[in-house]
N, C-alpha and C. Protein backbone atom coordinates (compact mmCIF):
# COMPACT_ATOMS: atom_id res chain seq x y z
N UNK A 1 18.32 5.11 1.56
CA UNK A 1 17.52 3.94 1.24
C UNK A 1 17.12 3.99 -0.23
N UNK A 2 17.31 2.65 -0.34
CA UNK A 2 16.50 2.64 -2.17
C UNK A 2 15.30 3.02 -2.48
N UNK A 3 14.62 3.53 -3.84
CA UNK A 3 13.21 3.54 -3.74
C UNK A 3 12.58 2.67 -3.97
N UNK A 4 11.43 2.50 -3.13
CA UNK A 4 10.72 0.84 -3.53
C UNK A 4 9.47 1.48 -4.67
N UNK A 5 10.09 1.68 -5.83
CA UNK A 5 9.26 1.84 -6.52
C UNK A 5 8.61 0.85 -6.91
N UNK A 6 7.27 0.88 -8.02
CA UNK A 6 6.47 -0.29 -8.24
C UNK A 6 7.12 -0.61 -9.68
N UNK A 7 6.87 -1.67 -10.08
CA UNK A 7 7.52 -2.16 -11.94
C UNK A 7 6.80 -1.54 -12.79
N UNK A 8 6.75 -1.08 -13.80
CA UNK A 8 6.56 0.18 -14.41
C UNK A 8 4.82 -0.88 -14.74
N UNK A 9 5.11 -2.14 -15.03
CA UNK A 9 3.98 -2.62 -15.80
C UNK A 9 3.05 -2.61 -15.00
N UNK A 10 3.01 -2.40 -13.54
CA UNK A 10 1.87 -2.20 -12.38
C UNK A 10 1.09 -1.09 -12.17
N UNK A 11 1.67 -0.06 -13.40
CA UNK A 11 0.84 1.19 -13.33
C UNK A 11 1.09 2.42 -12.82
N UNK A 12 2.03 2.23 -11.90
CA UNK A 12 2.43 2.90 -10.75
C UNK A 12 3.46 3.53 -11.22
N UNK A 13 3.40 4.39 -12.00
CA UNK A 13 4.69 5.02 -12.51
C UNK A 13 5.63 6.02 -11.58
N UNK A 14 7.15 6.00 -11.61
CA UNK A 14 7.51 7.13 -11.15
C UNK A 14 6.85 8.90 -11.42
N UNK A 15 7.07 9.26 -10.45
CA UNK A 15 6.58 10.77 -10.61
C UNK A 15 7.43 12.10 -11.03
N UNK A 16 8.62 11.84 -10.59
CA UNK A 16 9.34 13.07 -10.13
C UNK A 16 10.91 12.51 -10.79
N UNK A 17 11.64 13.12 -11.18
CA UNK A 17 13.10 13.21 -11.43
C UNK A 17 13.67 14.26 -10.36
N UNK A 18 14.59 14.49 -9.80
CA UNK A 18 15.23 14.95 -8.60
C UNK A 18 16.72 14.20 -8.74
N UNK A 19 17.70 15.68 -8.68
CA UNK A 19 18.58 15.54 -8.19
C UNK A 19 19.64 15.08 -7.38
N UNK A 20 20.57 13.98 -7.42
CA UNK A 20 20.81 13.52 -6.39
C UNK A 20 22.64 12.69 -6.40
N UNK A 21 23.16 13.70 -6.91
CA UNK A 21 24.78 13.65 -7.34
C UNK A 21 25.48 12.60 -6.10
N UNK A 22 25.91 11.60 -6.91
CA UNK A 22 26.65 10.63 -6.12
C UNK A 22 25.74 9.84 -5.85
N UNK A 23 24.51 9.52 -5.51
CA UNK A 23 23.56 8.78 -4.76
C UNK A 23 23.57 7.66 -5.28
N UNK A 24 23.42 6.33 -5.06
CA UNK A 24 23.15 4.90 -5.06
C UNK A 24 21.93 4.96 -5.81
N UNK A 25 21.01 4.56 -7.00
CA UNK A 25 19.72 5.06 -7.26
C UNK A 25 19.64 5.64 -8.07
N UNK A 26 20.46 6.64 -8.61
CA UNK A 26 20.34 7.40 -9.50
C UNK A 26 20.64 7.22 -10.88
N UNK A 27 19.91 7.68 -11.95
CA UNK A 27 20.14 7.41 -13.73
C UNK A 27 21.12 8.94 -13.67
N UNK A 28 22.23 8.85 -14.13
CA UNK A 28 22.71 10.03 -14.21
C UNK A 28 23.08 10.87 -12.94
N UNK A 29 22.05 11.91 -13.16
CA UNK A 29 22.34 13.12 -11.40
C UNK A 29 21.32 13.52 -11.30
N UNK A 30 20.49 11.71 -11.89
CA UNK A 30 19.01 11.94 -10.91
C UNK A 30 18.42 10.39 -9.83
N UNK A 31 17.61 10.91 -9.67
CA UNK A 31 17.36 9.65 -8.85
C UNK A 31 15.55 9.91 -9.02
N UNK A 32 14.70 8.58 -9.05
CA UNK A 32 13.58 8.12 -9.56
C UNK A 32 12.55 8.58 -8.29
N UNK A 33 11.92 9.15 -7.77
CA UNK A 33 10.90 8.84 -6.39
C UNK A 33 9.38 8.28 -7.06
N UNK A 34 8.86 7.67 -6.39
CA UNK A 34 7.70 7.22 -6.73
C UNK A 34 6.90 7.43 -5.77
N UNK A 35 5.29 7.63 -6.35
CA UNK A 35 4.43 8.33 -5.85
C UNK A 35 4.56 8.30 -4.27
N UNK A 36 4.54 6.69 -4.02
CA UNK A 36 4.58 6.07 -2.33
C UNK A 36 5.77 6.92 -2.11
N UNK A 37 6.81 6.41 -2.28
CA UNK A 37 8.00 7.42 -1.61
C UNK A 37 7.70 8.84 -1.35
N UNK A 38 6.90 9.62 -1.65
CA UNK A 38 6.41 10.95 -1.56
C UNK A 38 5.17 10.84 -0.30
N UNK A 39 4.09 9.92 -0.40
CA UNK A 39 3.21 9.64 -0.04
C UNK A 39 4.15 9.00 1.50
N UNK A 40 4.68 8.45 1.80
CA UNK A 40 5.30 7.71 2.78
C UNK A 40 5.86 8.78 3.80
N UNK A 41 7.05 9.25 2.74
CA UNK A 41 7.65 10.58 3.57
C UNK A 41 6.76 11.41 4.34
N UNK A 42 5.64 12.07 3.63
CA UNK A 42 4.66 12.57 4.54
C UNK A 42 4.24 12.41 5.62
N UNK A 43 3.76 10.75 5.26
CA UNK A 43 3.14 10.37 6.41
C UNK A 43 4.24 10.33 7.89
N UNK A 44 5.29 9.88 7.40
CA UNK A 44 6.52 10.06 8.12
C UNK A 44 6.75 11.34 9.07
N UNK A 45 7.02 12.08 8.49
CA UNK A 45 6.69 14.08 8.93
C UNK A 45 5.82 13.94 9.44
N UNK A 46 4.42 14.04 8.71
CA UNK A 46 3.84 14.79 9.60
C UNK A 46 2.55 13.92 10.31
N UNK A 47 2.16 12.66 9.50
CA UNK A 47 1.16 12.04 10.37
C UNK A 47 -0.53 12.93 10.05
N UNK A 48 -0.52 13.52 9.39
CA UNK A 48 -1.75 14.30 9.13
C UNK A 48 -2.16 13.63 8.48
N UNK A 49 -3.60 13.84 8.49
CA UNK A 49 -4.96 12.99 7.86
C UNK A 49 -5.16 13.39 5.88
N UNK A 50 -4.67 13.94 5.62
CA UNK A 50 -4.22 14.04 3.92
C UNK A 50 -2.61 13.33 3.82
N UNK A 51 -1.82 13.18 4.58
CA UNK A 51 -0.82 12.26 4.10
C UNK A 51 -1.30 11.00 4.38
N UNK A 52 -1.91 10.37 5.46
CA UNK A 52 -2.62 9.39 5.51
C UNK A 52 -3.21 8.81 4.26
N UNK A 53 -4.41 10.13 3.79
CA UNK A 53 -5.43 9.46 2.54
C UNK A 53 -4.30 9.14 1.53
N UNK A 54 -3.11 10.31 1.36
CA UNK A 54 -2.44 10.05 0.18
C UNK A 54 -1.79 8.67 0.21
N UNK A 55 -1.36 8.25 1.01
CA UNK A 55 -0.61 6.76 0.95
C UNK A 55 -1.60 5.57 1.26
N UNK A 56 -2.75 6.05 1.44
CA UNK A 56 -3.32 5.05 1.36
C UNK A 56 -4.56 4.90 -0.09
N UNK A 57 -4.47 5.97 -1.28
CA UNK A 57 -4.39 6.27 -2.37
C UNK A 57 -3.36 5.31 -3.03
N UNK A 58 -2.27 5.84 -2.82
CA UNK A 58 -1.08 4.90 -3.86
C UNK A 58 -1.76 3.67 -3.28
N UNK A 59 -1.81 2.87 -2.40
CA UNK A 59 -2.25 1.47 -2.23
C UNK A 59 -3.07 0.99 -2.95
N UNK A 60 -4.55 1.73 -2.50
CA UNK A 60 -5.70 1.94 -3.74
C UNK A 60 -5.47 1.36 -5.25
N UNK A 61 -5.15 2.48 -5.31
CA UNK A 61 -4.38 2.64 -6.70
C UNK A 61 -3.16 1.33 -7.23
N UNK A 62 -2.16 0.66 -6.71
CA UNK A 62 -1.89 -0.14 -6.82
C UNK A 62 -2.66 -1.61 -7.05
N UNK A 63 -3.46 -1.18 -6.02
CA UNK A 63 -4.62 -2.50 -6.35
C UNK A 63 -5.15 -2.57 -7.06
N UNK A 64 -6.26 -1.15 -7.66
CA UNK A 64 -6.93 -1.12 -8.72
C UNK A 64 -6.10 -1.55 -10.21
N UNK A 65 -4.63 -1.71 -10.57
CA UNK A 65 -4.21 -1.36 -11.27
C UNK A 65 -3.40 -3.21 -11.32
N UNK A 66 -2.69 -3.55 -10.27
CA UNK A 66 -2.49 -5.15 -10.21
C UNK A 66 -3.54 -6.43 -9.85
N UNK A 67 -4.25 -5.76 -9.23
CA UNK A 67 -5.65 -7.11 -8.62
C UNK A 67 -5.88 -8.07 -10.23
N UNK A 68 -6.00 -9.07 -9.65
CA UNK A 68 -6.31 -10.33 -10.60
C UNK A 68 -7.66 -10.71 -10.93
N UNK A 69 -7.98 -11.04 -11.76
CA UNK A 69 -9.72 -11.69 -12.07
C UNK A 69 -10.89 -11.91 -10.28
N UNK A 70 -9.49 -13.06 -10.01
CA UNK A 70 -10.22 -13.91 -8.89
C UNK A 70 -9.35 -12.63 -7.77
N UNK A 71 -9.61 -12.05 -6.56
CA UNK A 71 -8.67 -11.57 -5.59
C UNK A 71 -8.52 -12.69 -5.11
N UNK A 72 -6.41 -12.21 -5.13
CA UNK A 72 -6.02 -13.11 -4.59
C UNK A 72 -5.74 -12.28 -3.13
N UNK A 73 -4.67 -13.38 -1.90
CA UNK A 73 -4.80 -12.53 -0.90
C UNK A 73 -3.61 -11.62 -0.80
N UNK A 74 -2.64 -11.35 -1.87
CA UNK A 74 -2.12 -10.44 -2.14
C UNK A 74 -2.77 -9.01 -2.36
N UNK A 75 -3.86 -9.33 -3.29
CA UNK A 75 -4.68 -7.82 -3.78
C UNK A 75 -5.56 -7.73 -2.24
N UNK A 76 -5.81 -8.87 -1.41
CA UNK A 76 -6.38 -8.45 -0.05
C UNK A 76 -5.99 -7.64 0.68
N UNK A 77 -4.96 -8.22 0.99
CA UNK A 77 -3.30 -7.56 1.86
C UNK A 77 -3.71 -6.14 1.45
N UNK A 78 -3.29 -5.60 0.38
CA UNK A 78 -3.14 -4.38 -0.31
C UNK A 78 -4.13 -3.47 0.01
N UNK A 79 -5.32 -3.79 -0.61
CA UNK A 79 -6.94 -3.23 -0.47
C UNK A 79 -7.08 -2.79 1.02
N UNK A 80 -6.35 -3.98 1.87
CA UNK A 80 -6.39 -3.44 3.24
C UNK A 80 -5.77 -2.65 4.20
N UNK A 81 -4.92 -2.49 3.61
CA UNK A 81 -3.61 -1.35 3.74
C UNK A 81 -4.36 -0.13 3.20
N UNK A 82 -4.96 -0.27 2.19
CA UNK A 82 -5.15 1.07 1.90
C UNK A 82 -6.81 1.66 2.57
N UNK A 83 -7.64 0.78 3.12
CA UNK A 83 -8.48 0.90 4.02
C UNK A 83 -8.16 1.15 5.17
N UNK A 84 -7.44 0.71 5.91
CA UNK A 84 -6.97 1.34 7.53
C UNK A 84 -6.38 2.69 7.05
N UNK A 85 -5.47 2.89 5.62
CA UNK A 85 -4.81 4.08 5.65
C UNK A 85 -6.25 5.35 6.10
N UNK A 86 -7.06 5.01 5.32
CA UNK A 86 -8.35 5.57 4.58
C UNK A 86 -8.85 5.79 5.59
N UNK A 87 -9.16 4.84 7.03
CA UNK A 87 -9.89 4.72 8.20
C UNK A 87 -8.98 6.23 9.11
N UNK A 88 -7.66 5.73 9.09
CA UNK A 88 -6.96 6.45 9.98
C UNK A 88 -6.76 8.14 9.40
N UNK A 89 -7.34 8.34 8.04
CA UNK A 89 -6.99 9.50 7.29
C UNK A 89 -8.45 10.73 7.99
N UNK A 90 -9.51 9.37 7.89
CA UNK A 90 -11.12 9.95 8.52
C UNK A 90 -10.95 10.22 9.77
N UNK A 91 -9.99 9.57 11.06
CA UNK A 91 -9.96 9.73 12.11
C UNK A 91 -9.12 11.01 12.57
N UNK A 92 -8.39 11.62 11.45
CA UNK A 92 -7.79 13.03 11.56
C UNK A 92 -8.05 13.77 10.60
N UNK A 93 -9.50 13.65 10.64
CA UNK A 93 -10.59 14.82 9.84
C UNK A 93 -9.86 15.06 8.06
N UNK A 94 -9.32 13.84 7.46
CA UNK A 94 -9.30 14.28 5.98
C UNK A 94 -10.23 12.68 5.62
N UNK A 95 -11.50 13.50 5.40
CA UNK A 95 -12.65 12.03 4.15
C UNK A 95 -12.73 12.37 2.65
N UNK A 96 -11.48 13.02 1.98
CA UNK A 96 -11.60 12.68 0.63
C UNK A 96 -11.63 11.50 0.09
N UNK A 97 -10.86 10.60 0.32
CA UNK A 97 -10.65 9.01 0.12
C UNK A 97 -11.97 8.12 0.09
N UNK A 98 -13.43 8.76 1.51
CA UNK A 98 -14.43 7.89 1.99
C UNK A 98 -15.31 7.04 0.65
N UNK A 99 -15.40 7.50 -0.53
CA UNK A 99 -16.06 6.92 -1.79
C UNK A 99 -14.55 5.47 -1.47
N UNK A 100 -13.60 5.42 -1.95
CA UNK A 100 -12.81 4.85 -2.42
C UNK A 100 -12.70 3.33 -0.90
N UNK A 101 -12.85 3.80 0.03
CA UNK A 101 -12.54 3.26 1.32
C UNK A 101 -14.12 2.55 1.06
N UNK A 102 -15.21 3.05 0.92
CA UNK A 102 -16.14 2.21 1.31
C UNK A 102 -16.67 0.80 0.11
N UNK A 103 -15.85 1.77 -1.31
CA UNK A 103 -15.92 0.63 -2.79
C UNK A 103 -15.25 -0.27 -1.67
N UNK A 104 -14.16 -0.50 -1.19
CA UNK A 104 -13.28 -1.54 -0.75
C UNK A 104 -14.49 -2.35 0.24
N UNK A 105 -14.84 -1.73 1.29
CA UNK A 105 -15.59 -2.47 1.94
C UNK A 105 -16.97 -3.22 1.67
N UNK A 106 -17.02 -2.47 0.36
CA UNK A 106 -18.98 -3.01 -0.06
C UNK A 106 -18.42 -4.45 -1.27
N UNK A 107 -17.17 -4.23 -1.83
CA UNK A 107 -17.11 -5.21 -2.45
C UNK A 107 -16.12 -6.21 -1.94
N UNK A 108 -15.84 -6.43 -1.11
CA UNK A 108 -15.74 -7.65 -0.04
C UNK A 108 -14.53 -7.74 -0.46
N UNK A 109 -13.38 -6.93 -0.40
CA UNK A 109 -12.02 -7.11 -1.00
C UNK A 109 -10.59 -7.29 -0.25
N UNK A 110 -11.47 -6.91 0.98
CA UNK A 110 -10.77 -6.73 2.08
C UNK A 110 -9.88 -8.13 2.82
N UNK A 111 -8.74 -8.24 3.66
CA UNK A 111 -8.46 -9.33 3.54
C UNK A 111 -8.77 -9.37 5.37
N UNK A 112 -9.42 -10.69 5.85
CA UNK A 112 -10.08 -10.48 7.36
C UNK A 112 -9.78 -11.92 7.54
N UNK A 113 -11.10 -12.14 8.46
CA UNK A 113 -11.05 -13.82 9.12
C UNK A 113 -11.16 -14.84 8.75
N UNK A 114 -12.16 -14.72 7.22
CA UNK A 114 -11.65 -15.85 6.50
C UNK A 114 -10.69 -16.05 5.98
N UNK A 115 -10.43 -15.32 5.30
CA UNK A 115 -8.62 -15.32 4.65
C UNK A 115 -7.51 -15.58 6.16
N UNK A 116 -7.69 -14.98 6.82
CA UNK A 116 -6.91 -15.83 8.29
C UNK A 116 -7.09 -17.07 8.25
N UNK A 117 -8.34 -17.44 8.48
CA UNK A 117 -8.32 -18.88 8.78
C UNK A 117 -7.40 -19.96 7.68
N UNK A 118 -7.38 -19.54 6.44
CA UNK A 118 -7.07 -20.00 5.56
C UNK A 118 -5.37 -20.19 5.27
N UNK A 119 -4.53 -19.29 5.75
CA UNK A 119 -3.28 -19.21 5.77
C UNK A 119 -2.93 -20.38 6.69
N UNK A 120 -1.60 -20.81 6.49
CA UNK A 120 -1.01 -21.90 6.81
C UNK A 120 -0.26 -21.54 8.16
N UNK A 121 0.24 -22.39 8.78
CA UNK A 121 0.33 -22.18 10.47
C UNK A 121 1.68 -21.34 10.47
N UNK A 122 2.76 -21.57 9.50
CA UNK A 122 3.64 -20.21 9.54
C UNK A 122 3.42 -18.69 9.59
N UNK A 123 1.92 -18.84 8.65
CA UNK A 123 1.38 -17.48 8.71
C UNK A 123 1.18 -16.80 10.07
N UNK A 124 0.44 -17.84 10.29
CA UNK A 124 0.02 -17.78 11.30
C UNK A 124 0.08 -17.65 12.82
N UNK A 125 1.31 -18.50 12.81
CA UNK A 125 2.23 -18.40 14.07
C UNK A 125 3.26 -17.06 14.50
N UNK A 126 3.69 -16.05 12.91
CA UNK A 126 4.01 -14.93 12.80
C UNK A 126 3.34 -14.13 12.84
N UNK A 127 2.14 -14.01 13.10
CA UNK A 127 1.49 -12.90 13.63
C UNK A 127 0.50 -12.17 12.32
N UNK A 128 1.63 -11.90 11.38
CA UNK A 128 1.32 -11.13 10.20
C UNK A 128 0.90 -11.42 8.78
N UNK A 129 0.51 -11.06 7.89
CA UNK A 129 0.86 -11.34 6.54
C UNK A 129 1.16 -10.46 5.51
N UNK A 130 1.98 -10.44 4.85
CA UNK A 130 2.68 -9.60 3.36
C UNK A 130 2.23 -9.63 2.36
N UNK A 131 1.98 -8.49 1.22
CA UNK A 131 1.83 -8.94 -0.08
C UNK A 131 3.32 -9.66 -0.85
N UNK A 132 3.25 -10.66 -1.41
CA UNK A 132 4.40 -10.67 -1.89
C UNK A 132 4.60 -11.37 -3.42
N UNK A 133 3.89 -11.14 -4.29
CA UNK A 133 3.70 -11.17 -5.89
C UNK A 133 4.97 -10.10 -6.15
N UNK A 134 4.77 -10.15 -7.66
CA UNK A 134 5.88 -8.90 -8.21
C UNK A 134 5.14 -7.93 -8.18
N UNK A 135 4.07 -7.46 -8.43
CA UNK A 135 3.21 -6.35 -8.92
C UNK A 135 3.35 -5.56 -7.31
N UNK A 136 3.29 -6.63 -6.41
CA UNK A 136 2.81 -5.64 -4.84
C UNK A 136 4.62 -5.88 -4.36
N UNK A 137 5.72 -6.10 -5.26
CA UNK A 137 6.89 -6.65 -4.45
C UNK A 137 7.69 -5.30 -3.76
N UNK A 138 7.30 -3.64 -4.10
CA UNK A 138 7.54 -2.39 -3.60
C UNK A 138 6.88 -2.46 -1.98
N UNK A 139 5.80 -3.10 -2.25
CA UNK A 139 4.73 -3.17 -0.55
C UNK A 139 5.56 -3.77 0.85
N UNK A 140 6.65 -2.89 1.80
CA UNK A 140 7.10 -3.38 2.71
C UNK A 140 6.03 -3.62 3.74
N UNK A 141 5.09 -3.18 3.89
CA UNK A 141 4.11 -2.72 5.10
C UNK A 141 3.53 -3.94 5.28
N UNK A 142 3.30 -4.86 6.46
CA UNK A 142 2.37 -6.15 6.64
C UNK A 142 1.46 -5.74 7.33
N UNK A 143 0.46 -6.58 7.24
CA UNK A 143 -1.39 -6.63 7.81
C UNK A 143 -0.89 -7.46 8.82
N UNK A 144 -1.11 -6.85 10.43
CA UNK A 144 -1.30 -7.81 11.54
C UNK A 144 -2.58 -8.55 11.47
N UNK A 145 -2.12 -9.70 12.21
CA UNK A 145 -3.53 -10.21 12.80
C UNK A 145 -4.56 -8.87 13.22
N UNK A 146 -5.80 -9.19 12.46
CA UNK A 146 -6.72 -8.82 13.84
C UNK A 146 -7.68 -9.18 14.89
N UNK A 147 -8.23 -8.17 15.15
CA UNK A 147 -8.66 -8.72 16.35
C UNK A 147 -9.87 -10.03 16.32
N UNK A 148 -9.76 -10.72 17.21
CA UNK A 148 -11.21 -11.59 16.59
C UNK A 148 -10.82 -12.58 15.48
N UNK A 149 -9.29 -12.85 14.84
CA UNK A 149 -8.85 -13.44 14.02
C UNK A 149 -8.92 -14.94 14.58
């Protein structure tokens, strides 16, 4: 798979150069990983409550780094991805993240029922919603409905 890295101007820089002869991806006989791709894999493996915080860090961090004047519900989407990461990181005993998880919740950034109500009936009728700007265009992961939506 390709890396869904972020565009360099979003902040989100690659991390790592790694080896990777022949590969699709690669500058030379390397290939690019970015933070998420590291952060992802983890969570992938192993599901532990520090790979959790970590990918839900890069999100964080993506947001802090693309969010617009006004939030739009792209930087919502995002902020909220990286709050459930944050939620689910506390629920398997890693709260390094809890400062960062609760900025999200005290400054109302989060994307919920008003922003539901507000999406258009395609949104709506699919269940889900995506970030999908350039800055968040690496972000495969969608926000289900929730509950009470």
């Amino acid at each position: 798979a390709e890396s869904k890295t972020p565009p360099a101007h979003c902040g989100m820089q690659n991390i790592l150069l790694r080896p990777c002869p022949g590969t699709k991806g690669c500058v030379g006989s390397t290939r690019r990983f970015s933070a998420f791709d590291w952060a992802d894999k983890a969570v992938t493996i192993s599901g532990e409550g520090e790979a959790l915080g970590a990918k839900g860090n890069v999100y964080y961090k993506a947001f802090q780094a693309c969010r617009t004047g006004e939030i739009s519900v792209d930087d919502r989407v995002v902020a909220t991805l990286a709050f459930n990461l944050f939620s689910d990181a506390e629920e398997n005993g890693f709260s390094r993240y809890s400062r960062s998880k609760d900025w999200l919740k005290e400054n109302e950034v989060l994307f919920g029922k008003p922003q539901w109500f507000m999406m258009d009936a395609t949104v709506k009728n699919r269940g889900y919603v995506k970030a999908g700007s350039s800055c968040y265009s690496w972000v495969s992961e969608r926000l289900d409905k929730g509950k009470g939506w």
